[in-house]
N, C-alpha and C. Protein backbone atom coordinates (compact mmCIF):
# COMPACT_ATOMS: atom_id res chain seq x y z
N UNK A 1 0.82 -1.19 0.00
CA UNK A 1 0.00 0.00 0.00
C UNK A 1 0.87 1.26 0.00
N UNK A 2 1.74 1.38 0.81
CA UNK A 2 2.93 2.55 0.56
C UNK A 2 3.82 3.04 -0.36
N UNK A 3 3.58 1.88 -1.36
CA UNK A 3 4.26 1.66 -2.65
C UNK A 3 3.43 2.23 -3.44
N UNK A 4 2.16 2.01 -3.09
CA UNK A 4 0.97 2.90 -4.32
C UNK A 4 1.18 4.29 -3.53
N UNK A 5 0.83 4.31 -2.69
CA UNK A 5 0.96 5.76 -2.22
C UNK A 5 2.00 7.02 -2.12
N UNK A 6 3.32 6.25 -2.39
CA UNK A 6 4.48 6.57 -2.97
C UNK A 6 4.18 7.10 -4.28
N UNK A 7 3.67 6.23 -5.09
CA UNK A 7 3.54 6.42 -6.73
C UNK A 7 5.11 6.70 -7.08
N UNK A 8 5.90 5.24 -6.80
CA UNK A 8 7.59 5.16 -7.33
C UNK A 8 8.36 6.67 -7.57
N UNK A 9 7.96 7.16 -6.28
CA UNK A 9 8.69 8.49 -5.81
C UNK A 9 8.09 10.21 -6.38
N UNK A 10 7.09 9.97 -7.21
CA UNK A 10 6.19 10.43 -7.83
C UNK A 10 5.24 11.33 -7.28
N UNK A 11 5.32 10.85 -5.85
CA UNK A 11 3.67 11.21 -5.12
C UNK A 11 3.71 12.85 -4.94
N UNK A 12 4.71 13.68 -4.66
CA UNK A 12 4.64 14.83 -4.54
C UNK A 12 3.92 15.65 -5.96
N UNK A 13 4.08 15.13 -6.70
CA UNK A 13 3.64 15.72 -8.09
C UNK A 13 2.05 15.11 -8.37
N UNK A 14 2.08 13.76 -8.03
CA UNK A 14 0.76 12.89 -8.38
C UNK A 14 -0.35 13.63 -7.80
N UNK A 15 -0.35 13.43 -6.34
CA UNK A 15 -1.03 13.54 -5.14
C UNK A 15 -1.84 15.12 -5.50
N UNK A 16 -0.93 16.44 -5.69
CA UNK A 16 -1.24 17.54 -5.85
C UNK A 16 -2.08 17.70 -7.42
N UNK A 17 -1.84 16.85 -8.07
CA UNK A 17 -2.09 17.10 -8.89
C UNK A 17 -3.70 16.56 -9.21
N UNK A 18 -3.85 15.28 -8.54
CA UNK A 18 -5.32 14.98 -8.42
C UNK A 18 -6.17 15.93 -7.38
N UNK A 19 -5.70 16.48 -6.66
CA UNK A 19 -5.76 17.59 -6.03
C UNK A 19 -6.44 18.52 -6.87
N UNK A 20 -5.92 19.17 -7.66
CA UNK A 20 -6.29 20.34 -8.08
C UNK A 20 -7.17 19.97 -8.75
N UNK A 21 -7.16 18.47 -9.35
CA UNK A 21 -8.17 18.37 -10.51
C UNK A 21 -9.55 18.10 -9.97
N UNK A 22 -9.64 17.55 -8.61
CA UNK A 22 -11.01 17.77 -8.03
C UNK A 22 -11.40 18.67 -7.48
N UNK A 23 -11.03 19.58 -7.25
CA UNK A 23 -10.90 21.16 -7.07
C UNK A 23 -11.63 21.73 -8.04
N UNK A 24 -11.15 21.67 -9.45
CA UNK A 24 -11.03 22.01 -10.85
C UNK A 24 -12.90 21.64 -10.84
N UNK A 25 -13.28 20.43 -10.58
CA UNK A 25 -14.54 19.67 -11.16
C UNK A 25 -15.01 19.84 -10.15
N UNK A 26 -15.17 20.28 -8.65
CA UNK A 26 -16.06 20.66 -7.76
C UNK A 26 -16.35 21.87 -8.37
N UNK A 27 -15.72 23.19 -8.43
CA UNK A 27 -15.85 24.39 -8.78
C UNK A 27 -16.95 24.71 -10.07
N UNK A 28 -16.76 23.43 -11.09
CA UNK A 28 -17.35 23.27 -11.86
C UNK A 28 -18.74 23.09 -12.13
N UNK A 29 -18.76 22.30 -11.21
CA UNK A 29 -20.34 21.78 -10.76
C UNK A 29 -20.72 22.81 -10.07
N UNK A 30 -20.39 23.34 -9.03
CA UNK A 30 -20.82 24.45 -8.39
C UNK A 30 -21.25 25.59 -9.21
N UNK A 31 -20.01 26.02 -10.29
CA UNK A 31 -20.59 27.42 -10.38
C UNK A 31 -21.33 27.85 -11.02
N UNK A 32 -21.96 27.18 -12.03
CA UNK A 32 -23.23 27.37 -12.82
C UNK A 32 -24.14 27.64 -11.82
N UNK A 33 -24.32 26.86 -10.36
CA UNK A 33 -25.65 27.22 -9.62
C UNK A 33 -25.63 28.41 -8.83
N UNK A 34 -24.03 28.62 -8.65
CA UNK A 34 -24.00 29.90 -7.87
C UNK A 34 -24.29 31.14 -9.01
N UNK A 35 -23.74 31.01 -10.05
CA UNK A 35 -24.10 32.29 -11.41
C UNK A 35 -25.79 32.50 -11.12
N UNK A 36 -26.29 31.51 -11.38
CA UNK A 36 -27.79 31.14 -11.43
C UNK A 36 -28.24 31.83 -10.24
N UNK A 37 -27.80 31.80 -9.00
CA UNK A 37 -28.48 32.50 -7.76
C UNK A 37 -27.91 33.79 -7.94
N UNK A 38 -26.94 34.13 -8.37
CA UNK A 38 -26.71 35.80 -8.47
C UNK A 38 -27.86 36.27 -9.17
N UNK A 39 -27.63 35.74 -10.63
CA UNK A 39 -28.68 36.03 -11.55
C UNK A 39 -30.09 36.50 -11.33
N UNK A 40 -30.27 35.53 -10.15
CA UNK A 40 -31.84 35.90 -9.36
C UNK A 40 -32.12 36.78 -8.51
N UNK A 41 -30.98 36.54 -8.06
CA UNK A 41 -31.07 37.82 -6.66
C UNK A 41 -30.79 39.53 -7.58
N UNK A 42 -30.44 39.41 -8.78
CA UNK A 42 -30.09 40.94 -9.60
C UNK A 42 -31.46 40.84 -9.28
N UNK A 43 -32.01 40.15 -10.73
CA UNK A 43 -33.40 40.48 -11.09
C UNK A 43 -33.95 40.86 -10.10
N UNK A 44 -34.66 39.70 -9.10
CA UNK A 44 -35.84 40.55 -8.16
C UNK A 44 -35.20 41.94 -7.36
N UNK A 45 -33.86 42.42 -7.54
CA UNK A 45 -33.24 43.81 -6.83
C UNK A 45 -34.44 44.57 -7.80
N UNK A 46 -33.95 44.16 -9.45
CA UNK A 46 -34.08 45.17 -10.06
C UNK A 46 -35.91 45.25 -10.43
N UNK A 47 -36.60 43.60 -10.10
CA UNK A 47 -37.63 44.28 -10.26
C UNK A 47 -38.29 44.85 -9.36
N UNK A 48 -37.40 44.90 -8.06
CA UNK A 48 -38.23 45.56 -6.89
C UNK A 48 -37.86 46.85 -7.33
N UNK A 49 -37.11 47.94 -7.93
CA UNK A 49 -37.10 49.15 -7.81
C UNK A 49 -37.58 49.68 -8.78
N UNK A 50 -37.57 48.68 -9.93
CA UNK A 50 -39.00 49.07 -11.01
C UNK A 50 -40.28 49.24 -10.68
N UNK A 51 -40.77 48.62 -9.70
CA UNK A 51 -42.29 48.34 -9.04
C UNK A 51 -41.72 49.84 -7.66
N UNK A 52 -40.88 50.00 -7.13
CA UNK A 52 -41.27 51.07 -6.42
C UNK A 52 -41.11 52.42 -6.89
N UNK A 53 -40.56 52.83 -8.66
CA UNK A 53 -40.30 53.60 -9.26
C UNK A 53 -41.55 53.73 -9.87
N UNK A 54 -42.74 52.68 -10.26
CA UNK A 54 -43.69 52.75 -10.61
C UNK A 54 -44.82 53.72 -9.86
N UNK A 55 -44.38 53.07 -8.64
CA UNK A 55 -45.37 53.38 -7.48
C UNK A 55 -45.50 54.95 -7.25
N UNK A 56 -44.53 55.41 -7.11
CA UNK A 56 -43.88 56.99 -7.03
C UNK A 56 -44.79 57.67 -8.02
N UNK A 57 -44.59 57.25 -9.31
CA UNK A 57 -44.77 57.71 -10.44
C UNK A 57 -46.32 58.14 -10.78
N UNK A 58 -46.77 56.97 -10.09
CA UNK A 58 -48.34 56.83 -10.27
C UNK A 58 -48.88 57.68 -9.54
C-alpha cells in the first residue's frame, strides 16, 4: 500500500495534482448554480425598484 501511495517516488507531483483536478470539477459543478443564484437575486433587486419607481410615479 505505501508503494501505491508513494507512486515510485512520484507522489509529490501525483497527489497535488489529483488535487487540483477535483478542485477544478467541484468548482465546476458548483458554479453554474451559484451564477444562477446571483442572476436571481439581480433580477428581483431590479424588479423591486422598477415596481417602487412605478409606485412613485403613479
Amino acid at each position: 500500500m505505501t508503494d501505491f501511495l508513494a507512486m515510485g517516488g512520484y507522489a509529490a507531483y501525483v497527489w497535488p495534482a489529483y488535487a487540483v483536478f477535483f478542485a477544478v470539477l467541484a468548482w465546476d459543478y458548483a458554479a453554474p448554480a451559484l451564477r444562477r443564484r446571483r442572476a436571481l437575486r439581480e433580477l428581483r433587486a431590479r424588479l423591486a425598484r422598477q415596481s417602487v419607481r412605478k409606485g412613485a410615479s403613479a
